[in-house]
C-alpha atoms as a PDB file:
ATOM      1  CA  UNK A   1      85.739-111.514  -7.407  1.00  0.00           C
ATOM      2  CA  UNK A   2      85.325-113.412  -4.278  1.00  0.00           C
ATOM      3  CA  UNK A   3      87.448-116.162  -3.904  1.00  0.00           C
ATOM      4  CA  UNK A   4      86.376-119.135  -1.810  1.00  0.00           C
ATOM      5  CA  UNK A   5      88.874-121.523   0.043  1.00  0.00           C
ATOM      6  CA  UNK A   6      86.997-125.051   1.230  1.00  0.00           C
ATOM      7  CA  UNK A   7      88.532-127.744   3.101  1.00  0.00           C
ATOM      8  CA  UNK A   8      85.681-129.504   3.337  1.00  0.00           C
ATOM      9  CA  UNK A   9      85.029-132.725   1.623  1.00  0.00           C
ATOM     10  CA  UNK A  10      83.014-132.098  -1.565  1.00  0.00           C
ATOM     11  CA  UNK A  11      80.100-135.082   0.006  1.00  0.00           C
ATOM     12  CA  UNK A  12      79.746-132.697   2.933  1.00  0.00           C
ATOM     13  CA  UNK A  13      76.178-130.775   2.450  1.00  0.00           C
ATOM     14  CA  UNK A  14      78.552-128.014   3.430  1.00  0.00           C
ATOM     15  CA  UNK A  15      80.904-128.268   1.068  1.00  0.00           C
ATOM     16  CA  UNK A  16      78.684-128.999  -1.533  1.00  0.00           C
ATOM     17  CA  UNK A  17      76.808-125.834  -1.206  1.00  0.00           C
ATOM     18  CA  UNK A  18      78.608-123.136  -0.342  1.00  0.00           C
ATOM     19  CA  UNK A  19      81.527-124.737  -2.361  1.00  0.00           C
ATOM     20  CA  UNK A  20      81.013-126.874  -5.364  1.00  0.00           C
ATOM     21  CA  UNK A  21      77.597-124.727  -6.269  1.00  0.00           C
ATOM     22  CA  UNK A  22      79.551-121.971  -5.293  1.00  0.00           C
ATOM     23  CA  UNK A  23      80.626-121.520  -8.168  1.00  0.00           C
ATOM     24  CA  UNK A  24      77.642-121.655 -10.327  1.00  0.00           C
ATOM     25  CA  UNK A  25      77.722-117.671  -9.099  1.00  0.00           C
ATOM     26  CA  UNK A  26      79.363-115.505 -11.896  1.00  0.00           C
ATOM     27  CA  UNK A  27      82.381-114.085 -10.786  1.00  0.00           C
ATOM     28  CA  UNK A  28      83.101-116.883  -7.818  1.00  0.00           C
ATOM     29  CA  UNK A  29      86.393-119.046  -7.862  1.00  0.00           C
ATOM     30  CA  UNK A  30      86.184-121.780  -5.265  1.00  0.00           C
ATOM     31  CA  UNK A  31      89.688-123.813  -4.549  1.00  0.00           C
ATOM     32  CA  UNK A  32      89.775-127.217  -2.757  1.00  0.00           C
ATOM     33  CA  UNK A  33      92.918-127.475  -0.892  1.00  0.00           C
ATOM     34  CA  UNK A  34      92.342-131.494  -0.635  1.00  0.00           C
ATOM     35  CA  UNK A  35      90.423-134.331  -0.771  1.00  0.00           C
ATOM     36  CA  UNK A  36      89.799-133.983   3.308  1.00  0.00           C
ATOM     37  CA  UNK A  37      90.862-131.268   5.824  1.00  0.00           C
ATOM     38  CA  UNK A  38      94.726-130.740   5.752  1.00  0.00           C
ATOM     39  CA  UNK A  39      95.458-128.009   7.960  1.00  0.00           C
ATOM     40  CA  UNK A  40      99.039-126.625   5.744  1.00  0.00           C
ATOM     41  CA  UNK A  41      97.496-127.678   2.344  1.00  0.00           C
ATOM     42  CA  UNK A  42      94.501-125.004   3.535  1.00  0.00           C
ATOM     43  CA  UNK A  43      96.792-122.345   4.687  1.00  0.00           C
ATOM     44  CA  UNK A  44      99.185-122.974   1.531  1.00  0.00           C
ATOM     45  CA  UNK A  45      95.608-122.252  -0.866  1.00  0.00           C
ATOM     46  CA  UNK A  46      94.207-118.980   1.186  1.00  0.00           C
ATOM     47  CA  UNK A  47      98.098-117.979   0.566  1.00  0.00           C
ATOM     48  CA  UNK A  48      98.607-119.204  -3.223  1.00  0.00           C
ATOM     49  CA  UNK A  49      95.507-118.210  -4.468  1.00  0.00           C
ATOM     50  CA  UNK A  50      94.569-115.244  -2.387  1.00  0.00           C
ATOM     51  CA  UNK A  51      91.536-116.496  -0.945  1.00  0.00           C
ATOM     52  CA  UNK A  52      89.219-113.736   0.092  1.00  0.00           C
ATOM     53  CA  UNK A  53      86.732-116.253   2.078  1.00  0.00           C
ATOM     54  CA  UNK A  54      87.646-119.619   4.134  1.00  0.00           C
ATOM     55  CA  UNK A  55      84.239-121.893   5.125  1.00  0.00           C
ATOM     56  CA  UNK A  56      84.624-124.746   7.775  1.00  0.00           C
ATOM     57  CA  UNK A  57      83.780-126.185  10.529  1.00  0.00           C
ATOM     58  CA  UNK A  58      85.286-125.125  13.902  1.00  0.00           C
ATOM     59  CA  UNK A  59      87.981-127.709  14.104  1.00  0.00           C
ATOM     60  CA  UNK A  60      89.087-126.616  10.590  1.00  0.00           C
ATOM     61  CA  UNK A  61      89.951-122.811  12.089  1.00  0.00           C
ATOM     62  CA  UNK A  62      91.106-123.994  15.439  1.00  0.00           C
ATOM     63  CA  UNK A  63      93.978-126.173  13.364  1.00  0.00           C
ATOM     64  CA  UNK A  64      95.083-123.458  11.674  1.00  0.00           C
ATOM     65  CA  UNK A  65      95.285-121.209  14.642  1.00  0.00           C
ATOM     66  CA  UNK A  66      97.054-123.398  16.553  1.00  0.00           C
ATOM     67  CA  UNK A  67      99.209-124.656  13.728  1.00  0.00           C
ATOM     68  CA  UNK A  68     103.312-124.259  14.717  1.00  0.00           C
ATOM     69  CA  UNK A  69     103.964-122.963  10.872  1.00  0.00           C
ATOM     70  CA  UNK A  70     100.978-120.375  10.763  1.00  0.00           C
ATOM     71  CA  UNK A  71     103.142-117.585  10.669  1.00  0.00           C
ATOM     72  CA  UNK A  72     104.852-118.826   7.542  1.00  0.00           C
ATOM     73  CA  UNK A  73     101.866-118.228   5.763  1.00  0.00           C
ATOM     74  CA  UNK A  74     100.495-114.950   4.345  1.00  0.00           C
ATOM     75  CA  UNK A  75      96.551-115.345   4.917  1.00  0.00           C
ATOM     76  CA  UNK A  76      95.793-111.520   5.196  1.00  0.00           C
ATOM     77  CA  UNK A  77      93.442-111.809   2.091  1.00  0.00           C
ATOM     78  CA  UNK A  78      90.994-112.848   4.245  1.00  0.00           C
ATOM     79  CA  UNK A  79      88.129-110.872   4.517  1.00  0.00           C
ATOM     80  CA  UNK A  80      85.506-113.253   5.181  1.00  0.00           C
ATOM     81  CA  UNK A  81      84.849-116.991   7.214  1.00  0.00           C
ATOM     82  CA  UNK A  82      81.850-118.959   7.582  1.00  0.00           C
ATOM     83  CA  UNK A  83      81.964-121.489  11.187  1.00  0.00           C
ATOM     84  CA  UNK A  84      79.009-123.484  10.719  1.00  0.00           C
ATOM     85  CA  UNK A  85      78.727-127.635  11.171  1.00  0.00           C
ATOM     86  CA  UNK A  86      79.051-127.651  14.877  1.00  0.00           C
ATOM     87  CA  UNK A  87      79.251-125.423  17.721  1.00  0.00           C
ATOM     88  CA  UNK A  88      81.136-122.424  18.027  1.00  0.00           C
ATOM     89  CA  UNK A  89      83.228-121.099  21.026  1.00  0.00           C
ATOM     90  CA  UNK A  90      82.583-117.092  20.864  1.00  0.00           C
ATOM     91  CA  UNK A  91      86.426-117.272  21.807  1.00  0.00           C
ATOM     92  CA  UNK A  92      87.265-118.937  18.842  1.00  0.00           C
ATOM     93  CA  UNK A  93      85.819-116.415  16.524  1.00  0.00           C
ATOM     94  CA  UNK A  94      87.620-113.313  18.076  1.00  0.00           C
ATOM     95  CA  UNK A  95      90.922-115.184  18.643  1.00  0.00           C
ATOM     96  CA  UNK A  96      90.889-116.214  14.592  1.00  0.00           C
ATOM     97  CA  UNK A  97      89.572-112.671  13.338  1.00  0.00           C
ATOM     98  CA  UNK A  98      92.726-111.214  15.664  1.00  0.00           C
ATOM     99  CA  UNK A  99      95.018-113.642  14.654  1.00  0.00           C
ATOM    100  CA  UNK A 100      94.755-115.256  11.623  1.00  0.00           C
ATOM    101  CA  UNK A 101      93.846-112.456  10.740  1.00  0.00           C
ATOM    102  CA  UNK A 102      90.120-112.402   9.104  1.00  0.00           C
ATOM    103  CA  UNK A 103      88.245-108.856   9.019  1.00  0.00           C
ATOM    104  CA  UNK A 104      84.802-110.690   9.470  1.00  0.00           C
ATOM    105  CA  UNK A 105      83.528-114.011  11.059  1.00  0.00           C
ATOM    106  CA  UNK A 106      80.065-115.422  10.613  1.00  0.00           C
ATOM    107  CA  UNK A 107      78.547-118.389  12.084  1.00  0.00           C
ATOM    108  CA  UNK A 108      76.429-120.367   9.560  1.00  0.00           C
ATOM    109  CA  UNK A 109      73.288-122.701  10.790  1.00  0.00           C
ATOM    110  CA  UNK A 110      71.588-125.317   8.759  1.00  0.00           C
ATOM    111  CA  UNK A 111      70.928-129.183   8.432  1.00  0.00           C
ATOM    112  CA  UNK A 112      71.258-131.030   5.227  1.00  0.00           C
ATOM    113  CA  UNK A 113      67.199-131.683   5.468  1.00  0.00           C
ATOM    114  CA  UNK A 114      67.350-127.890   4.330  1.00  0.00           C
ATOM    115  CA  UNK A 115      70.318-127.443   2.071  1.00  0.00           C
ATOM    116  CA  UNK A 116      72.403-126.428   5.029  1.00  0.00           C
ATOM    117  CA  UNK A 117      71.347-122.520   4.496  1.00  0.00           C
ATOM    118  CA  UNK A 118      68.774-121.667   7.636  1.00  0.00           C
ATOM    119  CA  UNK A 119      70.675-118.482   9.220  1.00  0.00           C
ATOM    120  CA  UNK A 120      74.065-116.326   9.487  1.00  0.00           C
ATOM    121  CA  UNK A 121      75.130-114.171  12.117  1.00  0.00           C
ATOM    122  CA  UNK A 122      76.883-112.042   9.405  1.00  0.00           C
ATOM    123  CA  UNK A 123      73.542-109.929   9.500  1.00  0.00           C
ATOM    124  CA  UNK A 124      74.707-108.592  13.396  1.00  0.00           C
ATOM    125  CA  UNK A 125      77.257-106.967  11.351  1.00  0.00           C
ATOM    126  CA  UNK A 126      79.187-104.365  13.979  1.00  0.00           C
ATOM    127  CA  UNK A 127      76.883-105.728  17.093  1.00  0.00           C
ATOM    128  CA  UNK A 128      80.022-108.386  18.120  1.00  0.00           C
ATOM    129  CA  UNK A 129      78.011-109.592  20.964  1.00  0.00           C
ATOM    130  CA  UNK A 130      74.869-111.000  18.814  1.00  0.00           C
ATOM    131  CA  UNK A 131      77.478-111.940  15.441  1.00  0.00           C
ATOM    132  CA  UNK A 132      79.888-113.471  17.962  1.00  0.00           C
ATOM    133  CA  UNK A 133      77.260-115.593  20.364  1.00  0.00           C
ATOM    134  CA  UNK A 134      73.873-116.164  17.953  1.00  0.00           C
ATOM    135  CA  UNK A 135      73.898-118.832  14.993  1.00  0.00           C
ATOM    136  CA  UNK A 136      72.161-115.528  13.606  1.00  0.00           C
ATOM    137  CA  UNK A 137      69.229-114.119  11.769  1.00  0.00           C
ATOM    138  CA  UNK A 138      67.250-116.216   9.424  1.00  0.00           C
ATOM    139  CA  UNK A 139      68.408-116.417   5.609  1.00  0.00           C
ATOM    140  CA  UNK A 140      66.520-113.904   2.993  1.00  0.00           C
ATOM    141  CA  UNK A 141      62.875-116.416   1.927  1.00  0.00           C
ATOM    142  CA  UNK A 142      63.012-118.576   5.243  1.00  0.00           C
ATOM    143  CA  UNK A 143      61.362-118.173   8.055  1.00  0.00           C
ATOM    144  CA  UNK A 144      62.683-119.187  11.356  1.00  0.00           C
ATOM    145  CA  UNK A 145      60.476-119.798  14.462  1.00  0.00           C
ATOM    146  CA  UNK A 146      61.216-121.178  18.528  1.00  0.00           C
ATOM    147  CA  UNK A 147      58.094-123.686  19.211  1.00  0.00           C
ATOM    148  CA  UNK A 148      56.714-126.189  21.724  1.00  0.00           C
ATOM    149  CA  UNK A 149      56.357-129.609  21.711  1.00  0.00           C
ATOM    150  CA  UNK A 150      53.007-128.633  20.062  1.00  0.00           C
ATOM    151  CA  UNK A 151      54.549-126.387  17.059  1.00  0.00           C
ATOM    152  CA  UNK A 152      53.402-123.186  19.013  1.00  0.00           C
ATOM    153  CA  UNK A 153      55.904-120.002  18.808  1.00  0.00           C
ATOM    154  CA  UNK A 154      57.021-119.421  22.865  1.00  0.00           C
ATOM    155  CA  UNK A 155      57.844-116.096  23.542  1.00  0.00           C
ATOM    156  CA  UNK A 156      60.787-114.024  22.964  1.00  0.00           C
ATOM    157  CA  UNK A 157      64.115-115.278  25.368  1.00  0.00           C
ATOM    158  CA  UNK A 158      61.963-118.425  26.169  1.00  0.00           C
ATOM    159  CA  UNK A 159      63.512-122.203  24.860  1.00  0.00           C
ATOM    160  CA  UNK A 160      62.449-124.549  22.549  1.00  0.00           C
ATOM    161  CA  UNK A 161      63.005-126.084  19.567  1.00  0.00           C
ATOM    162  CA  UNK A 162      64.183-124.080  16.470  1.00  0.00           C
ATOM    163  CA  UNK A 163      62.329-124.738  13.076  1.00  0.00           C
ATOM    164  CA  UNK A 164      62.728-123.212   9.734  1.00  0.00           C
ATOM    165  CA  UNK A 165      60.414-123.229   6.985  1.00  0.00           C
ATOM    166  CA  UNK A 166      60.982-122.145   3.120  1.00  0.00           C
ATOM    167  CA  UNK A 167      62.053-122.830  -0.616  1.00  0.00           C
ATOM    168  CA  UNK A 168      65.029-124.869   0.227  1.00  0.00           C
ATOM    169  CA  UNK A 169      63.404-127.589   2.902  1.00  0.00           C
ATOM    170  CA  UNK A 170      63.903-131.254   1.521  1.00  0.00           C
ATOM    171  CA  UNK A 171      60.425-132.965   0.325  1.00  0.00           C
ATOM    172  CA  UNK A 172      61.420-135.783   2.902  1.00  0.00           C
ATOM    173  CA  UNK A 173      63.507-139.065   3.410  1.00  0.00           C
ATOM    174  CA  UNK A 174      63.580-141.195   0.915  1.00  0.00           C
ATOM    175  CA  UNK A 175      61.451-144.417   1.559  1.00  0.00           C
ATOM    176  CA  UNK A 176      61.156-143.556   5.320  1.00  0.00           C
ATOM    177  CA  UNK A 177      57.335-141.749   5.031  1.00  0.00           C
ATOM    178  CA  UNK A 178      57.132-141.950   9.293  1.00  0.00           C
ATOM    179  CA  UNK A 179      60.125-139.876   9.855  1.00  0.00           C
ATOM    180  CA  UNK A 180      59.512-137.311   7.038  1.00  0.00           C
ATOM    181  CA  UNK A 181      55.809-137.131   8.974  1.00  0.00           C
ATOM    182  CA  UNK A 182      58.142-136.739  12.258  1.00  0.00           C
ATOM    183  CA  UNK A 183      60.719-133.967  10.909  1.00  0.00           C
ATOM    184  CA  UNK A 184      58.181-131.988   8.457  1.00  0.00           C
ATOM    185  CA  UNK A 185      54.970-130.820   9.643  1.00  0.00           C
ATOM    186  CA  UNK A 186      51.763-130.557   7.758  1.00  0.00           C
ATOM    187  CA  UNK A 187      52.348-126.429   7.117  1.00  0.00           C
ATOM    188  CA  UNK A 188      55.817-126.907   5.835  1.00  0.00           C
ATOM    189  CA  UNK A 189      57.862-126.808   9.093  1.00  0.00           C
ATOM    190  CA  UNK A 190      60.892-128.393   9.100  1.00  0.00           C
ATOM    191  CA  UNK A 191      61.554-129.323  13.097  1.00  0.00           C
ATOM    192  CA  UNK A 192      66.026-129.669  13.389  1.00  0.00           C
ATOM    193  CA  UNK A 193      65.791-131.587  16.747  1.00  0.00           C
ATOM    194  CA  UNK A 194      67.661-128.483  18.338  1.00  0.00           C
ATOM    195  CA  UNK A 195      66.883-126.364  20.791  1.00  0.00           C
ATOM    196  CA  UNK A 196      67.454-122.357  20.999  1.00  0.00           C
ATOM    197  CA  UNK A 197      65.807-119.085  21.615  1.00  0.00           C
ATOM    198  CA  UNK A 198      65.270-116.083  19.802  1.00  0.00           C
ATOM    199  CA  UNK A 199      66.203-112.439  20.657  1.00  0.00           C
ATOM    200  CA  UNK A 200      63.915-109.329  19.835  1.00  0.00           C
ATOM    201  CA  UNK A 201      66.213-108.716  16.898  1.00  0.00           C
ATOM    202  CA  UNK A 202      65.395-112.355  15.262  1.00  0.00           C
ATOM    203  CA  UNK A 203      68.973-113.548  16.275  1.00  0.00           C
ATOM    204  CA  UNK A 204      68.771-117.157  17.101  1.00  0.00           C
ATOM    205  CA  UNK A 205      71.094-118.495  20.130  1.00  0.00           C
ATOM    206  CA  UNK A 206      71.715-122.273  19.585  1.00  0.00           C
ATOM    207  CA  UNK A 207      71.643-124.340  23.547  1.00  0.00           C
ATOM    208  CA  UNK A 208      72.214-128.255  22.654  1.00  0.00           C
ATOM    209  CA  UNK A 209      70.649-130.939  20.310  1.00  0.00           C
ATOM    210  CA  UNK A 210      67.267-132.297  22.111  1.00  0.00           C
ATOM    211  CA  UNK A 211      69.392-135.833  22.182  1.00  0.00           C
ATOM    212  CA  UNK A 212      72.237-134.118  23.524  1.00  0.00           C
ATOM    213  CA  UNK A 213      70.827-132.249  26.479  1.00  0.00           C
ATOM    214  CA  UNK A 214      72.044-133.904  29.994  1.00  0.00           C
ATOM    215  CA  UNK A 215      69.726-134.308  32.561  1.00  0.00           C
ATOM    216  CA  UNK A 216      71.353-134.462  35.935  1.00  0.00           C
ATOM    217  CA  UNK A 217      69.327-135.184  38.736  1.00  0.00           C
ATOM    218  CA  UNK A 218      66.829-134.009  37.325  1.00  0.00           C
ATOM    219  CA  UNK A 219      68.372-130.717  36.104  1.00  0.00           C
ATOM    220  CA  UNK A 220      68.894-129.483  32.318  1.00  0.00           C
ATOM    221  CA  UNK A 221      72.724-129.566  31.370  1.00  0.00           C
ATOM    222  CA  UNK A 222      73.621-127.792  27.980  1.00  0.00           C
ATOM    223  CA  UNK A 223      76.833-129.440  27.022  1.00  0.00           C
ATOM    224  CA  UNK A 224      78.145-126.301  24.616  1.00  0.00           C
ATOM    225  CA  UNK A 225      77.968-123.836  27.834  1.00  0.00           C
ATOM    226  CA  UNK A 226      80.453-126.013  29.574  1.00  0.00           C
ATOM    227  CA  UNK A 227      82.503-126.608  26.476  1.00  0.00           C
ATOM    228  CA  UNK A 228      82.399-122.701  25.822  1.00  0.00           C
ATOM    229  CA  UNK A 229      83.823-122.443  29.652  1.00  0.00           C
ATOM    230  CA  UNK A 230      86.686-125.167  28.972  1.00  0.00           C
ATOM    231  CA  UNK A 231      87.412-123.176  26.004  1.00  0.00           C
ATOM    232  CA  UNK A 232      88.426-119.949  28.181  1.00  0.00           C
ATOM    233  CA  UNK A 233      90.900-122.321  30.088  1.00  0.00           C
ATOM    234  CA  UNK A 234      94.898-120.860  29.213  1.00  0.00           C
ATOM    235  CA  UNK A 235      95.633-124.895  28.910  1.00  0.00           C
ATOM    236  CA  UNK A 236      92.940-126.638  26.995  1.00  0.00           C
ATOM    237  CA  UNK A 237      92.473-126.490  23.163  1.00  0.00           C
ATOM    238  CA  UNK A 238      89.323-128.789  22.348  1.00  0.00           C
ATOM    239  CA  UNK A 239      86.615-129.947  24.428  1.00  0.00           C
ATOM    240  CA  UNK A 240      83.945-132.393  24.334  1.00  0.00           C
ATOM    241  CA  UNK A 241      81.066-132.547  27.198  1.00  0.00           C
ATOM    242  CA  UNK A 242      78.304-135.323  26.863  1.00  0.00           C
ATOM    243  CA  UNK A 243      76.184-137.673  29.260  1.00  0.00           C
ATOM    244  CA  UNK A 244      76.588-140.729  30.217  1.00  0.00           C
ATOM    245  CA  UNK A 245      73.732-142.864  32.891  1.00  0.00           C
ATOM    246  CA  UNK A 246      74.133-142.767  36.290  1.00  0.00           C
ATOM    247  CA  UNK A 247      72.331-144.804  39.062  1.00  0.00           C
ATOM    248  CA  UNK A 248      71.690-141.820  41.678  1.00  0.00           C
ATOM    249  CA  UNK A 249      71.278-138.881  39.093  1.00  0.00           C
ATOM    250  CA  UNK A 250      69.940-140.313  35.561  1.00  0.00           C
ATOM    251  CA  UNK A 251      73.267-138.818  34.011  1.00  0.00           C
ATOM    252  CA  UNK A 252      76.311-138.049  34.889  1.00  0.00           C
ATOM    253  CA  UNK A 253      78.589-135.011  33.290  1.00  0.00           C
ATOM    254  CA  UNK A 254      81.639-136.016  31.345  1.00  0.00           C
ATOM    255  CA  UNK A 255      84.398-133.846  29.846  1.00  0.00           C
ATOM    256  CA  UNK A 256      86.694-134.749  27.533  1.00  0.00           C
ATOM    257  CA  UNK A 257      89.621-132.142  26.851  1.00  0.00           C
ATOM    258  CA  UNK A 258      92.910-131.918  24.601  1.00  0.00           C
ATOM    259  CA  UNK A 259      95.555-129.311  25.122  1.00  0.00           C
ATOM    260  CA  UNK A 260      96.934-126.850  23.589  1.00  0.00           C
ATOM    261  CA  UNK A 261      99.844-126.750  21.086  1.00  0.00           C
ATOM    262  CA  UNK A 262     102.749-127.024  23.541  1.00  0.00           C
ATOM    263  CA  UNK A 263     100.917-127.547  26.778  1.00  0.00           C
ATOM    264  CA  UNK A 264     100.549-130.274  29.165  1.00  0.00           C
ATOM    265  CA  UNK A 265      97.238-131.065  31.651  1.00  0.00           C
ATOM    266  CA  UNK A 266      98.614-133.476  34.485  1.00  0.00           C
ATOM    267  CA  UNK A 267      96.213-132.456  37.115  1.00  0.00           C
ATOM    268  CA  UNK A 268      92.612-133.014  36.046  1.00  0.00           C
ATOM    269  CA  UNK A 269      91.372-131.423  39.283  1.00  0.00           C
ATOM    270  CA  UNK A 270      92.810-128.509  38.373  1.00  0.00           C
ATOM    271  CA  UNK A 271      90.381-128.005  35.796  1.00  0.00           C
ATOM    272  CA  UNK A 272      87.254-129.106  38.340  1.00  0.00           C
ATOM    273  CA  UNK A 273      88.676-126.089  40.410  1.00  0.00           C
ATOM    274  CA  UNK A 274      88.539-124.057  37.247  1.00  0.00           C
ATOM    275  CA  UNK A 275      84.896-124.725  36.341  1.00  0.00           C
ATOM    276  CA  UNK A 276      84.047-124.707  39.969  1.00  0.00           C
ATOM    277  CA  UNK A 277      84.558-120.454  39.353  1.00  0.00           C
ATOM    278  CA  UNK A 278      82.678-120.995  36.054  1.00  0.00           C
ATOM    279  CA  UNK A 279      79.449-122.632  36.028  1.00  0.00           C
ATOM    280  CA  UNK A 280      76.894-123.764  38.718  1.00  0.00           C
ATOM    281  CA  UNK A 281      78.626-126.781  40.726  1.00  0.00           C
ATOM    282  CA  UNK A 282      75.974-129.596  39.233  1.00  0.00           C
ATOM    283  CA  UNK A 283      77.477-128.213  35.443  1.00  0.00           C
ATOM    284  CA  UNK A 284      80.943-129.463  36.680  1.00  0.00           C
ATOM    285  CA  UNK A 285      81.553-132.881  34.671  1.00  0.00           C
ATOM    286  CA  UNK A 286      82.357-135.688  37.405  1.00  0.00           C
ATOM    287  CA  UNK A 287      84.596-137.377  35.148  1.00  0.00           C
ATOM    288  CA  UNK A 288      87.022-135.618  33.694  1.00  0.00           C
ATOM    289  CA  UNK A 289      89.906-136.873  30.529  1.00  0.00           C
ATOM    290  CA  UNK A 290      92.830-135.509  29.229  1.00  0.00           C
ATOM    291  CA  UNK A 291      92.952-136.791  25.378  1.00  0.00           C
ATOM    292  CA  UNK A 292      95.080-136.465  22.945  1.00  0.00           C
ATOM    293  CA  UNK A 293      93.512-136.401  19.796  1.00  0.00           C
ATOM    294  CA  UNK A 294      89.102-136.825  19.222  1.00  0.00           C
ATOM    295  CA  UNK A 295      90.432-137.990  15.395  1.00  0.00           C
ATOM    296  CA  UNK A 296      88.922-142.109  16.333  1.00  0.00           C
ATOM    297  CA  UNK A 297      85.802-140.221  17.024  1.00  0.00           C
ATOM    298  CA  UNK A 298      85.154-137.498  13.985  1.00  0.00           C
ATOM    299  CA  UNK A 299      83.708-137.485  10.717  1.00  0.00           C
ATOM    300  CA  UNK A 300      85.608-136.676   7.908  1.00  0.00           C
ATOM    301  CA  UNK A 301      84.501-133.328   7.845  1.00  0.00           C
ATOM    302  CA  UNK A 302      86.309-132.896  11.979  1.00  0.00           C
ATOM    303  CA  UNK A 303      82.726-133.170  13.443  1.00  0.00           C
ATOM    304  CA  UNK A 304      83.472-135.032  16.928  1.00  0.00           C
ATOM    305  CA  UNK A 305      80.493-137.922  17.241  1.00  0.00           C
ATOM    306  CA  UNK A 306      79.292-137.737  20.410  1.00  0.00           C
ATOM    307  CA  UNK A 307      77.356-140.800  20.724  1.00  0.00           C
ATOM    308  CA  UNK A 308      80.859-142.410  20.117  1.00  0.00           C
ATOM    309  CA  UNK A 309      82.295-140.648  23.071  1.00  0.00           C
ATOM    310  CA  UNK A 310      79.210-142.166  25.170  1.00  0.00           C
ATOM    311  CA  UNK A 311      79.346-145.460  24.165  1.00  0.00           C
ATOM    312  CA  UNK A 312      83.605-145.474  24.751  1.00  0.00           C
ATOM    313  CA  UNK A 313      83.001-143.606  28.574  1.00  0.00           C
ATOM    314  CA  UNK A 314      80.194-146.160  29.145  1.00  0.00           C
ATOM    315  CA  UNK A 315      82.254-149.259  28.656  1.00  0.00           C
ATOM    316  CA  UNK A 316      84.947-147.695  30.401  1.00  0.00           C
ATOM    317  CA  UNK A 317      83.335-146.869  33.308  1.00  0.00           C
ATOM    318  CA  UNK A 318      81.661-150.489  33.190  1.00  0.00           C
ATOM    319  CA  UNK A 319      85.137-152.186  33.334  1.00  0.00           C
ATOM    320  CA  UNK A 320      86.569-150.057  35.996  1.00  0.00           C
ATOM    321  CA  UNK A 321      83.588-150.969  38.032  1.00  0.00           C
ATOM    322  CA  UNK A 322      83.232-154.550  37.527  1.00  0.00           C
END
């Protein structure tokens, strides 16, 4: 029997799929550890009811990894966890299937406009480089293409935007006709408003949302690749990189970074240094803050809203201006 531990809230598409229909499946138990995410309530369910699977978004697995009472909980019935919701630091994903421990990590892709199931990186089985850095291979009955602005398929390693198409796309928004006719094209393609490329292997690699790509004088910024780089820091535990306008360059990089369990950031030049080794120097943020917690700023499910982190850097840069 597999048995199915989800923190996420119930009017999540997430949760609602691959836990309340969950278990429609014979022989699946699913247990809901709370109403929303508690971290020990989570770790005190895989334990008491020897949870074989754990679902969630990132935040959800980086809480209980950094967690000061993880140790006082016996998790090793984990043989399986789904990251899906948000991006996913390939760090992350070996750290918790080390640590935690889980034998097997996936990364899960999908949208609610297609019942959140579009493609698992489960399928790179042993190859740790493609299950570890794709959003992976599209689900059995859906097809998964990487088009142009005109719907055309680009070639293999080349960007654009991922669409799926298949039994489980939504018929369209309710009462909103001119979106539907935006998102869904006439053949049935459902177009997520994210952009990626495709290996020879069918393994998708997720680069930003189309609204969240940063153009900085006139050069394309993919906020996850400078997140993923923040992420290898020994000091930081979360980051957030967005955009924000800029008079000279159009945008502007910002970073916004919580430590670690335990550690301290005083110097934020320190991390500019850091990146400086990292990523190409216009990649470096130019505005850089130490937070403490991203919780004013999240969904219930822990899904940071960027556009909230934009319009709260905006203002403050306005004020310390005028």
């Amino acid at each position: 029997m597999s048995r199915v531990c989800c923190p996420i809230p119930q009017f999540h598409i997430f949760g609602e799929i691959a836990g309340v229909l969950n278990i429609n499946a014979p022989k699946y138990f699913t247990a809901f550890p709370a109403i929303l995410p508690d971290t020990v309530e989570t770790m005190k369910t895989v334990q008491d009811d020897k949870c074989t699977a754990l679902i969630g978004a990132p935040i959800i697995f980086r809480d209980i990894l950094n967690h000061p009472k993880r140790t006082e909980f016996d998790m090793k019935s984990l043989l399986f966890g789904i990251l899906g919701a948000a991006p996913v630091s390939p760090i992350l994903i070996e750290q918790l299937e080390r640590d935690i421990p889980i034998k097997i990590i996936s990364q899960g892709f999908g949208q609610t406009e297609n019942s959140a199931s579009m493609s698992m990186s489960v399928f790179a089985e042993n190859d740790k480089q493609r299950r570890y850095t794709s959003v992976g291979r599209a689900m059995p009955r859906i097809e998964m293409k990487i088009a142009d602005s005109t719907g055309k398929i680009v070639p293999i390693g080349e960007e654009g935007e991922i669409c799926a198409r298949g039994f489980n796309i939504m018929k369209g928004y309710y009462g909103d006709e001119e979106k539907t006719r935006e998102t869904i094209t006439p053949s049935g393609w459902l177009r997520t408003g994210d952009i990626g490329v495709m290996d020879d292997q069918g393994f998708v690699y997720y680069r930003t949302r189309q609204k969240e790509m940063v153009i900085v004088g006139g050069i394309n910024v993919y906020p996850v690749e400078v997140e993923n780089s923040l992420l290898e820091h020994p000091d930081i535990g979360e980051a957030q990189v967005f955009g924000i306008p800029d008079k000279r360059y159009g945008e502007v990089l910002c970073a916004w970074v919580k430590p670690k369990q335990g550690k301290k950031i005083d110097n934020v030049e320190s991390i500019r240094e850091y990146l400086s080794s990292k990523v190409a120097f216009f990649k470096v943020p130019k505005y850089i803050k130490v937070v403490e917690s991203f919780l004013p700023f999240m969904t219930p499910t822990g899904k940071v809203q960027k556009f909230k982190l934009i319009e709260a850097m905006t203002k403050e840069q306005s004020a310390t201006k005028s």
